[in-house]
PDB file of N, CA and C in Angstrom:
ATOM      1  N   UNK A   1       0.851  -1.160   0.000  1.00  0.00           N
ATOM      2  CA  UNK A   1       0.000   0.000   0.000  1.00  0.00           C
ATOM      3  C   UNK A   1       0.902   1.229   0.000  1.00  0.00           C
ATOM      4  N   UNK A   2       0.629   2.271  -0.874  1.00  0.00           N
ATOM      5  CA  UNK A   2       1.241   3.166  -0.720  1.00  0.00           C
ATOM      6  C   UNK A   2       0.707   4.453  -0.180  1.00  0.00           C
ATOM      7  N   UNK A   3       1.161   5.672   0.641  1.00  0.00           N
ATOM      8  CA  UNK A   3       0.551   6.664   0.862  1.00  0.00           C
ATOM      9  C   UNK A   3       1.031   7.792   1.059  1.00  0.00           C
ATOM     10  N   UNK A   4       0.278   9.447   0.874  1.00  0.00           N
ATOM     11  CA  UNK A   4       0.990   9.895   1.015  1.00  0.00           C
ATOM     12  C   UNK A   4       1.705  10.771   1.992  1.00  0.00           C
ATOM     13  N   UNK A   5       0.669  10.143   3.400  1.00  0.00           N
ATOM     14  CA  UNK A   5       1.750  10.272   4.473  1.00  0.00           C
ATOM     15  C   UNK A   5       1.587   9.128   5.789  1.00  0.00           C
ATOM     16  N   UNK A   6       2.066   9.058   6.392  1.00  0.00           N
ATOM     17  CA  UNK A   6       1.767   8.063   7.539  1.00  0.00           C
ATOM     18  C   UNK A   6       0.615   7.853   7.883  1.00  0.00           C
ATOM     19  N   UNK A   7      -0.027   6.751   8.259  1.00  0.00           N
ATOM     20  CA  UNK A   7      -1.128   5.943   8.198  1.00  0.00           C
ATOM     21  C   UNK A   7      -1.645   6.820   9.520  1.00  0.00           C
ATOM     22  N   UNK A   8      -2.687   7.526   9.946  1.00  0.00           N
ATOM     23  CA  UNK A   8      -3.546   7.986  11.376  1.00  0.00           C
ATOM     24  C   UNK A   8      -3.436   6.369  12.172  1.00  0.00           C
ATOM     25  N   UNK A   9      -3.632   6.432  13.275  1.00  0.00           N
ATOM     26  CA  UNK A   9      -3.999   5.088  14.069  1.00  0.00           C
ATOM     27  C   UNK A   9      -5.137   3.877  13.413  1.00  0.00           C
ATOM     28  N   UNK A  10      -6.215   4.681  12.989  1.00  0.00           N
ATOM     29  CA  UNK A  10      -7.143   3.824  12.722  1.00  0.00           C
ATOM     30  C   UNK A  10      -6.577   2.963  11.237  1.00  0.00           C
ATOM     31  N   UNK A  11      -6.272   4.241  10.124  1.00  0.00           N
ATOM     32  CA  UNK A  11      -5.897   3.892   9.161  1.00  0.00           C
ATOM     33  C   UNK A  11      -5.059   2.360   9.665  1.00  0.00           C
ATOM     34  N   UNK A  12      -3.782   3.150   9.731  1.00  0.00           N
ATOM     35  CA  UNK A  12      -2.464   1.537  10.567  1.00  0.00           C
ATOM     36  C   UNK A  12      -3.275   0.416  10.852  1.00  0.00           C
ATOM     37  N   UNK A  13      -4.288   0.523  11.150  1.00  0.00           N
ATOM     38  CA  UNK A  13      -4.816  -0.559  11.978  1.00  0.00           C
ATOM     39  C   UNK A  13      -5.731  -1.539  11.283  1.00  0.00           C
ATOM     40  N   UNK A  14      -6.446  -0.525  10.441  1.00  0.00           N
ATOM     41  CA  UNK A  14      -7.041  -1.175   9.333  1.00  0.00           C
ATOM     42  C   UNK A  14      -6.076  -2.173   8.212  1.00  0.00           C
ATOM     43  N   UNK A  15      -5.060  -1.396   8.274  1.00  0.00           N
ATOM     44  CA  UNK A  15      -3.851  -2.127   7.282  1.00  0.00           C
ATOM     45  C   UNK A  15      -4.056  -3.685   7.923  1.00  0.00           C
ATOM     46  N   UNK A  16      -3.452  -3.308   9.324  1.00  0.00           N
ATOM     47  CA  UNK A  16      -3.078  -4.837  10.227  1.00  0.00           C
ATOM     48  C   UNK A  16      -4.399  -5.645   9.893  1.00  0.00           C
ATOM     49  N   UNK A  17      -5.474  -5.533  10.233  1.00  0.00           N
ATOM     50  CA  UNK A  17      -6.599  -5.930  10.213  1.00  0.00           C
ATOM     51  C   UNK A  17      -6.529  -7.022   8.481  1.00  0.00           C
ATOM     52  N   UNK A  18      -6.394  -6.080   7.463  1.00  0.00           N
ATOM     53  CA  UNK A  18      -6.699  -6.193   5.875  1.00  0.00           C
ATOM     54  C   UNK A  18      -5.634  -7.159   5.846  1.00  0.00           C
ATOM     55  N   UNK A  19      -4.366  -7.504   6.306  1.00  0.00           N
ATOM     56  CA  UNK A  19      -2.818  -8.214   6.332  1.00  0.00           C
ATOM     57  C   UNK A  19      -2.690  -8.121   4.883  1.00  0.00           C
ATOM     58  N   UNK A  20      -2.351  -6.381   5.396  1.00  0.00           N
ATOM     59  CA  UNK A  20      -1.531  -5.515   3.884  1.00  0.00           C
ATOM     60  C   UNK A  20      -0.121  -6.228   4.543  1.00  0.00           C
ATOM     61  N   UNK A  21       0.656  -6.277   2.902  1.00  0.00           N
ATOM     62  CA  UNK A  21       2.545  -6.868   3.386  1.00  0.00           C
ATOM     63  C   UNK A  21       3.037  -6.023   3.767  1.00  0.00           C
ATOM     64  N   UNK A  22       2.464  -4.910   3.075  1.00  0.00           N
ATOM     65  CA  UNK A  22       3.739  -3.959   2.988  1.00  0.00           C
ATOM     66  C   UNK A  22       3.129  -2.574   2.669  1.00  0.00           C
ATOM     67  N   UNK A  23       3.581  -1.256   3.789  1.00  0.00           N
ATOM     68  CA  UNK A  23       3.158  -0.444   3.692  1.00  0.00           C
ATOM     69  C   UNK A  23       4.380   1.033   3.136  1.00  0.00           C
ATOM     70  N   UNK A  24       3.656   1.569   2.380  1.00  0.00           N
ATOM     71  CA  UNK A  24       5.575   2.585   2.245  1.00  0.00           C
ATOM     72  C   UNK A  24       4.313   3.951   1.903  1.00  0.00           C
ATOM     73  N   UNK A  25       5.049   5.105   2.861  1.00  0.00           N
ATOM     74  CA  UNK A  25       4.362   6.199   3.185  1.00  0.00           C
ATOM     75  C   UNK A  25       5.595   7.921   2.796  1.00  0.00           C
ATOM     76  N   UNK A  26       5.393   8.773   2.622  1.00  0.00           N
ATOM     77  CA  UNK A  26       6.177  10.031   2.592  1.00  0.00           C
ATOM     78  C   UNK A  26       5.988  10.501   3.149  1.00  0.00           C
ATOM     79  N   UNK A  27       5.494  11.681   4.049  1.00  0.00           N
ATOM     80  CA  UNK A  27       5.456  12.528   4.695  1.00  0.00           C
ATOM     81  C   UNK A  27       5.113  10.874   6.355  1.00  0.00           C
ATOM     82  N   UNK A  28       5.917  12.017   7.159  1.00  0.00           N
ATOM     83  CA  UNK A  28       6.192  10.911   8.464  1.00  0.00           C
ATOM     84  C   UNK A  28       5.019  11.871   9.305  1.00  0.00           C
ATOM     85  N   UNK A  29       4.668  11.082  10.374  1.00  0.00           N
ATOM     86  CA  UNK A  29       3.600  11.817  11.514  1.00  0.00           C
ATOM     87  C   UNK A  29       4.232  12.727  12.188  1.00  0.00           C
ATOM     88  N   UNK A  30       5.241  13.268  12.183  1.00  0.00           N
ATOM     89  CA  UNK A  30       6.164  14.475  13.151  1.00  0.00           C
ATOM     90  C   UNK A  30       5.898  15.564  11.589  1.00  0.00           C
ATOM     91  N   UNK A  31       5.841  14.467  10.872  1.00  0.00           N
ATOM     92  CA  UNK A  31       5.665  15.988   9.302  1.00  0.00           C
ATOM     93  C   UNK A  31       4.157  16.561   9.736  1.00  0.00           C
ATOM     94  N   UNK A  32       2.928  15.322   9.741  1.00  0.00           N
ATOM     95  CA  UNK A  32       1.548  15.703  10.183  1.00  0.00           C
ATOM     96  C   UNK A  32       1.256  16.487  11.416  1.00  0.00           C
ATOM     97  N   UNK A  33       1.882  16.254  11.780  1.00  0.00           N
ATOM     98  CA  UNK A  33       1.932  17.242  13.495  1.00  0.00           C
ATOM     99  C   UNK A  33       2.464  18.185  13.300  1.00  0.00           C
ATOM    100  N   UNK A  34       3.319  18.851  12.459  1.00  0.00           N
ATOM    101  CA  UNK A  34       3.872  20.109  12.118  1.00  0.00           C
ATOM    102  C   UNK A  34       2.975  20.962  11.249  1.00  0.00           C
ATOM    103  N   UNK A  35       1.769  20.732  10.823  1.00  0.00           N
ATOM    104  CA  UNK A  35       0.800  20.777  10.388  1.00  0.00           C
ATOM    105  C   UNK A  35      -0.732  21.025  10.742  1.00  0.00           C
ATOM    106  N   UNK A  36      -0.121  20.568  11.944  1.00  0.00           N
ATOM    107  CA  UNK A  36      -1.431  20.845  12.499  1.00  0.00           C
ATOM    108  C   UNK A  36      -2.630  19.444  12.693  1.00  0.00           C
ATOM    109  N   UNK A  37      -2.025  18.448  12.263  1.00  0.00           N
ATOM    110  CA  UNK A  37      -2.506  16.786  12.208  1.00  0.00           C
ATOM    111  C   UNK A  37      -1.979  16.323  13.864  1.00  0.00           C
ATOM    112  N   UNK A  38      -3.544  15.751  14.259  1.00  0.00           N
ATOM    113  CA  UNK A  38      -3.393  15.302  15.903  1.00  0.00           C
ATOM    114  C   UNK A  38      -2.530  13.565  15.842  1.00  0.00           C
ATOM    115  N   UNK A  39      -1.922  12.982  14.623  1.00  0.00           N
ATOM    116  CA  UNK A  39      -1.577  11.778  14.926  1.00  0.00           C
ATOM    117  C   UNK A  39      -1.066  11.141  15.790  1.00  0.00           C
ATOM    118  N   UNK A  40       0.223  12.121  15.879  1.00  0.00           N
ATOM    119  CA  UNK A  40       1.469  11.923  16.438  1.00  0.00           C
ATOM    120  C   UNK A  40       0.494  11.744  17.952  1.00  0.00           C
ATOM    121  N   UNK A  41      -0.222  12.630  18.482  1.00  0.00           N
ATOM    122  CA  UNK A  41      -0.763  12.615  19.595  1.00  0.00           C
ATOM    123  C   UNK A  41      -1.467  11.389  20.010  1.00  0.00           C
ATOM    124  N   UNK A  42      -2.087  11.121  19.045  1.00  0.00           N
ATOM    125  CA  UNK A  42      -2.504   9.983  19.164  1.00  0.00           C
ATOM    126  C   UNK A  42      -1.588   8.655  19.425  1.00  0.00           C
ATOM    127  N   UNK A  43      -0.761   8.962  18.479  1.00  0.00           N
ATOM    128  CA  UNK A  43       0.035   7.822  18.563  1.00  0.00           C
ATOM    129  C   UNK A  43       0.855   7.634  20.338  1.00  0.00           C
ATOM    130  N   UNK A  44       1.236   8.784  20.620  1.00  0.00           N
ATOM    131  CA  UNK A  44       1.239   8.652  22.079  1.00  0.00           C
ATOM    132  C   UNK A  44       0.366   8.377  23.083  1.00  0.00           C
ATOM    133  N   UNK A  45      -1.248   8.494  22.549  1.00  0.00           N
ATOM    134  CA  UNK A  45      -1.588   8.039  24.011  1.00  0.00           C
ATOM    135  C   UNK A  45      -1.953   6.763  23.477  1.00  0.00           C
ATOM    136  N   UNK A  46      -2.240   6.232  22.569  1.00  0.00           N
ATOM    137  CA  UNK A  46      -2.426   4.530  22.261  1.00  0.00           C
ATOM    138  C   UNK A  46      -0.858   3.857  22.822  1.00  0.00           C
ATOM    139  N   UNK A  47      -0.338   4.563  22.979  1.00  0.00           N
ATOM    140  CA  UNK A  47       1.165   3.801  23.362  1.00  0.00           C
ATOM    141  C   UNK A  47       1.147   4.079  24.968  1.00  0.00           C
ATOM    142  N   UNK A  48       0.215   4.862  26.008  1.00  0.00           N
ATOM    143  CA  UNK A  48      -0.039   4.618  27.571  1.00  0.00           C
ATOM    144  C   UNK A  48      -1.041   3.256  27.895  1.00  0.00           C
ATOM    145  N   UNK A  49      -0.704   2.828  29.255  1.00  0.00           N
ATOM    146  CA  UNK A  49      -1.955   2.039  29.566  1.00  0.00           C
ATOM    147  C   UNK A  49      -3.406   2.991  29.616  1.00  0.00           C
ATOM    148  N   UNK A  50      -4.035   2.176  29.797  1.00  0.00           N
ATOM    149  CA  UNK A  50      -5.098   2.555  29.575  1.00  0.00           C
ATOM    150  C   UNK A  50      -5.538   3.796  30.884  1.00  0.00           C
ATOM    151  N   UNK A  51      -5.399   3.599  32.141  1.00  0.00           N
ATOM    152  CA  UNK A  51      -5.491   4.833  32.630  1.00  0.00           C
ATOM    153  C   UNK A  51      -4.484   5.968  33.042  1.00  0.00           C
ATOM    154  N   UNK A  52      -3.762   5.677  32.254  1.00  0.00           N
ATOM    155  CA  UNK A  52      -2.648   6.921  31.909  1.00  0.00           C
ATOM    156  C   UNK A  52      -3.323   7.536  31.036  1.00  0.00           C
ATOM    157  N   UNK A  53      -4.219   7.728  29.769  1.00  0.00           N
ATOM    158  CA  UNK A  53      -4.314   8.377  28.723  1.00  0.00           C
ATOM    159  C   UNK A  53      -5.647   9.418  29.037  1.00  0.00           C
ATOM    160  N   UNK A  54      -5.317  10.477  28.154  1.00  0.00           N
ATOM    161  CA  UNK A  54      -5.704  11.699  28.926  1.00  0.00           C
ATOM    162  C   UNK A  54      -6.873  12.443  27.853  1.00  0.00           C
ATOM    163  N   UNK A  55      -6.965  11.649  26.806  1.00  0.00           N
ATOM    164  CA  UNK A  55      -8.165  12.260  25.836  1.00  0.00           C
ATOM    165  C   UNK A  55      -9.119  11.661  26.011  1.00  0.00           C
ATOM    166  N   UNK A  56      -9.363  10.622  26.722  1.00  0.00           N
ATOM    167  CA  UNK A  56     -10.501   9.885  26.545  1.00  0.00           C
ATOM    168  C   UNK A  56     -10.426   8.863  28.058  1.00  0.00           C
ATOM    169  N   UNK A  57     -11.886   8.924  28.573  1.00  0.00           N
ATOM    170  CA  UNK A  57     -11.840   8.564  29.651  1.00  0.00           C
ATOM    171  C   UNK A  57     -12.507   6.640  29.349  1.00  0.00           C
ATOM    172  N   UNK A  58     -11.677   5.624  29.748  1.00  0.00           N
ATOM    173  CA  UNK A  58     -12.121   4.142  29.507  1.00  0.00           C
ATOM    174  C   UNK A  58     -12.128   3.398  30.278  1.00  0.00           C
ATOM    175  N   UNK A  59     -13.366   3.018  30.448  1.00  0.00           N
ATOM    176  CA  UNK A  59     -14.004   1.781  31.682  1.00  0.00           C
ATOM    177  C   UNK A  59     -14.211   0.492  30.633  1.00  0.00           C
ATOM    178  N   UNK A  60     -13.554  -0.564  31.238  1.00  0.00           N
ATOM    179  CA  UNK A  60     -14.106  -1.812  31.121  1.00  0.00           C
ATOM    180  C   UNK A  60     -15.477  -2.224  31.674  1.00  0.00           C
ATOM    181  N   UNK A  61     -16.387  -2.657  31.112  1.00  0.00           N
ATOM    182  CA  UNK A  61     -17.457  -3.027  31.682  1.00  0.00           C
ATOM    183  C   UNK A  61     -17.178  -4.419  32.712  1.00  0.00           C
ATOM    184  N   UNK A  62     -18.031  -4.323  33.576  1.00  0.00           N
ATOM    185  CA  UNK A  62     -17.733  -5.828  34.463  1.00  0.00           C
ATOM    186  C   UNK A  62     -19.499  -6.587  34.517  1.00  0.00           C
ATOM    187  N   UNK A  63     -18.887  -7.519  35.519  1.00  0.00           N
ATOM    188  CA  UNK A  63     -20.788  -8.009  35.329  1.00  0.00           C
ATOM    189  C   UNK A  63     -21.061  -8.513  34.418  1.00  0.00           C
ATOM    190  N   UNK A  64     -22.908  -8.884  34.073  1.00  0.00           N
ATOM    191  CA  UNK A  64     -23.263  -9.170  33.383  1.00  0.00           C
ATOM    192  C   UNK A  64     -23.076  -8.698  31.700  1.00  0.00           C
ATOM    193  N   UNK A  65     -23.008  -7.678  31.702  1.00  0.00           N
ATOM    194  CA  UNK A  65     -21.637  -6.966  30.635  1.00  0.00           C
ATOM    195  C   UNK A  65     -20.719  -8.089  29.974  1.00  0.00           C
ATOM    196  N   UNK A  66     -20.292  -7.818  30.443  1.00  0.00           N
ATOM    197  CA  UNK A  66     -18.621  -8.292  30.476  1.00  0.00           C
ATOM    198  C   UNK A  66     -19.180  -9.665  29.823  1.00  0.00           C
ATOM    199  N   UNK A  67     -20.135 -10.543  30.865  1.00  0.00           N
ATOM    200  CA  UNK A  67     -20.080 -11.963  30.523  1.00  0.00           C
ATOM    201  C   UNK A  67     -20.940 -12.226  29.270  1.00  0.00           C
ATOM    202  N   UNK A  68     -21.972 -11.218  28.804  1.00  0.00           N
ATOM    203  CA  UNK A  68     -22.486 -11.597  27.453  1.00  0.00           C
ATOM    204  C   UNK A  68     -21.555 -11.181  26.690  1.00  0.00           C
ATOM    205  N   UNK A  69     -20.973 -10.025  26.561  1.00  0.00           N
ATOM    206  CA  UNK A  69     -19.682 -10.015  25.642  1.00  0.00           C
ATOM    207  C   UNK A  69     -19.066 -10.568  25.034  1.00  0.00           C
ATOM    208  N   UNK A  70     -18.298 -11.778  26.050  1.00  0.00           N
ATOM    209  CA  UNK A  70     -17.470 -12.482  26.282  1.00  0.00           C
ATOM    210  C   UNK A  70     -17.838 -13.673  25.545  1.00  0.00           C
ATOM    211  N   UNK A  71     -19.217 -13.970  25.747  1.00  0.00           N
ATOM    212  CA  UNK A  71     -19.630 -15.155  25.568  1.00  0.00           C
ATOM    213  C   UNK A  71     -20.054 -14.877  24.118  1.00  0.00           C
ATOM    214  N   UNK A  72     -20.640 -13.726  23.807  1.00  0.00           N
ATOM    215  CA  UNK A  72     -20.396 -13.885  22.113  1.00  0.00           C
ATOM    216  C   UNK A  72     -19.435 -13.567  21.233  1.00  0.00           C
ATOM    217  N   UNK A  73     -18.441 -12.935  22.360  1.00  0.00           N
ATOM    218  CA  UNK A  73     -17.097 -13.407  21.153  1.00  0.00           C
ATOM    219  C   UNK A  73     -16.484 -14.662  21.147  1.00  0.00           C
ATOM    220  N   UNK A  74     -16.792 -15.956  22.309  1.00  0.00           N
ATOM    221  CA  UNK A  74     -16.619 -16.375  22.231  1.00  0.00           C
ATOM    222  C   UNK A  74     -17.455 -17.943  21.096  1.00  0.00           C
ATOM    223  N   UNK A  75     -18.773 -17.251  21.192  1.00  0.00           N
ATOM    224  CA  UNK A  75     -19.422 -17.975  20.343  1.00  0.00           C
ATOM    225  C   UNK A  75     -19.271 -18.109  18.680  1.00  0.00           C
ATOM    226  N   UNK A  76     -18.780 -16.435  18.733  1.00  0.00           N
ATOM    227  CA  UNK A  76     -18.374 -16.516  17.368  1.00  0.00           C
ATOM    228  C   UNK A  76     -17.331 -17.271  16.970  1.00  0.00           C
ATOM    229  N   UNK A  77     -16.050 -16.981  17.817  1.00  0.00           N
ATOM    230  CA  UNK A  77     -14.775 -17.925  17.525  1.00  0.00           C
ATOM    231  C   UNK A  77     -15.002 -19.793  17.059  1.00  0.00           C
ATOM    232  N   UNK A  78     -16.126 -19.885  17.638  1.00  0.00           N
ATOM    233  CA  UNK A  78     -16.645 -21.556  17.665  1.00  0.00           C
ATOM    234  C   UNK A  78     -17.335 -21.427  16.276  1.00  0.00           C
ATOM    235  N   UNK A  79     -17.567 -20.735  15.362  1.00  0.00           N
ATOM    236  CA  UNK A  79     -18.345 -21.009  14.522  1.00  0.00           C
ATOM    237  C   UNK A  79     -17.210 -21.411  13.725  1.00  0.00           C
ATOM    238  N   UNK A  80     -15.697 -20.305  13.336  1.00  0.00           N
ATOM    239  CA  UNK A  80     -15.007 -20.092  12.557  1.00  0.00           C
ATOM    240  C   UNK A  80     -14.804 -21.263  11.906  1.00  0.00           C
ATOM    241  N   UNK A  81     -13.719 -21.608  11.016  1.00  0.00           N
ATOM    242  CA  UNK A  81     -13.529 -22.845  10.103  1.00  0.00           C
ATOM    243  C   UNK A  81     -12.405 -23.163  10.358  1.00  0.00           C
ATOM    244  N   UNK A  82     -11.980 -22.603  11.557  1.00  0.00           N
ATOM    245  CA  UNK A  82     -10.385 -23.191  12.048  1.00  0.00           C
ATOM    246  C   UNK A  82     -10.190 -22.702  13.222  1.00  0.00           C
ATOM    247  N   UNK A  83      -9.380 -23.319  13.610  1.00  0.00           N
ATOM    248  CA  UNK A  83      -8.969 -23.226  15.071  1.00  0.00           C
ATOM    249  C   UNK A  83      -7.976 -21.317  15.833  1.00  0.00           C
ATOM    250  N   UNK A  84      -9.266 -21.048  16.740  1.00  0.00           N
ATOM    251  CA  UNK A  84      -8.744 -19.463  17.370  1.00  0.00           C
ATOM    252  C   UNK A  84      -7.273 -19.362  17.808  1.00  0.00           C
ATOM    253  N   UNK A  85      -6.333 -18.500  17.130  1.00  0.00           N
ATOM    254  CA  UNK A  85      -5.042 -19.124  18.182  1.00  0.00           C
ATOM    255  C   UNK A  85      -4.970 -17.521  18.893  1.00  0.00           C
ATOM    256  N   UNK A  86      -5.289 -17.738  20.065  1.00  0.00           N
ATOM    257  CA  UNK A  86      -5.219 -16.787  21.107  1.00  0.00           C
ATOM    258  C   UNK A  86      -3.951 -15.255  20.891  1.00  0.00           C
ATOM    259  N   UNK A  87      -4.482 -14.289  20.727  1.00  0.00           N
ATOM    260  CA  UNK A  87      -3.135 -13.215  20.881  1.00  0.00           C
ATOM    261  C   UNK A  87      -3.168 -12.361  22.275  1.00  0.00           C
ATOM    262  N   UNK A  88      -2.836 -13.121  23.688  1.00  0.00           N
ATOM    263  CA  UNK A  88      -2.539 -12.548  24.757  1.00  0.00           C
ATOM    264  C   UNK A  88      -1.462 -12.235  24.942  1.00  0.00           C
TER     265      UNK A  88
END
């Protein structure tokens, strides 16, 4: 994939998601941030734990929450046509 500047977070992620090989970009996210582009920012707080980060406030749900959630992502994984290999 080519672009013509560094991928935003979501973009990047979508790549990973799509299992693009190979990504080649020009303008770098310190170029987008000189600009006036929030990436770079971003890219720092996706790189804190989760209650270190300071744009956005995130609760895990617990409870009954949590356990239907759980249980339909886990239901889905059982449908698939091959075996889930865990990324913890």
């Amino acid at each position: 994939m080519y672009s013509s500047s560094e991928p935003c977070p979501m973009c990047l992620v979508a790549c990973y998601w799509a299992r693009v090989p190979r990504l080649v970009y020009a303008a770098t996210s310190h170029d987008a941030a000189a600009n006036g582009f929030e990436d770079l920012q971003f890219y720092r707080q996706l790189a804190l734990p989760n209650a270190e980060r300071t744009l956005l406030s995130e609760t895990a749900a617990g409870g009954e929450m949590h356990e239907v959630a759980a249980r339909s992502l886990a239901s889905w994984a059982d449908k698939l046509p091959f075996p889930v290999e865990p990324k913890l």
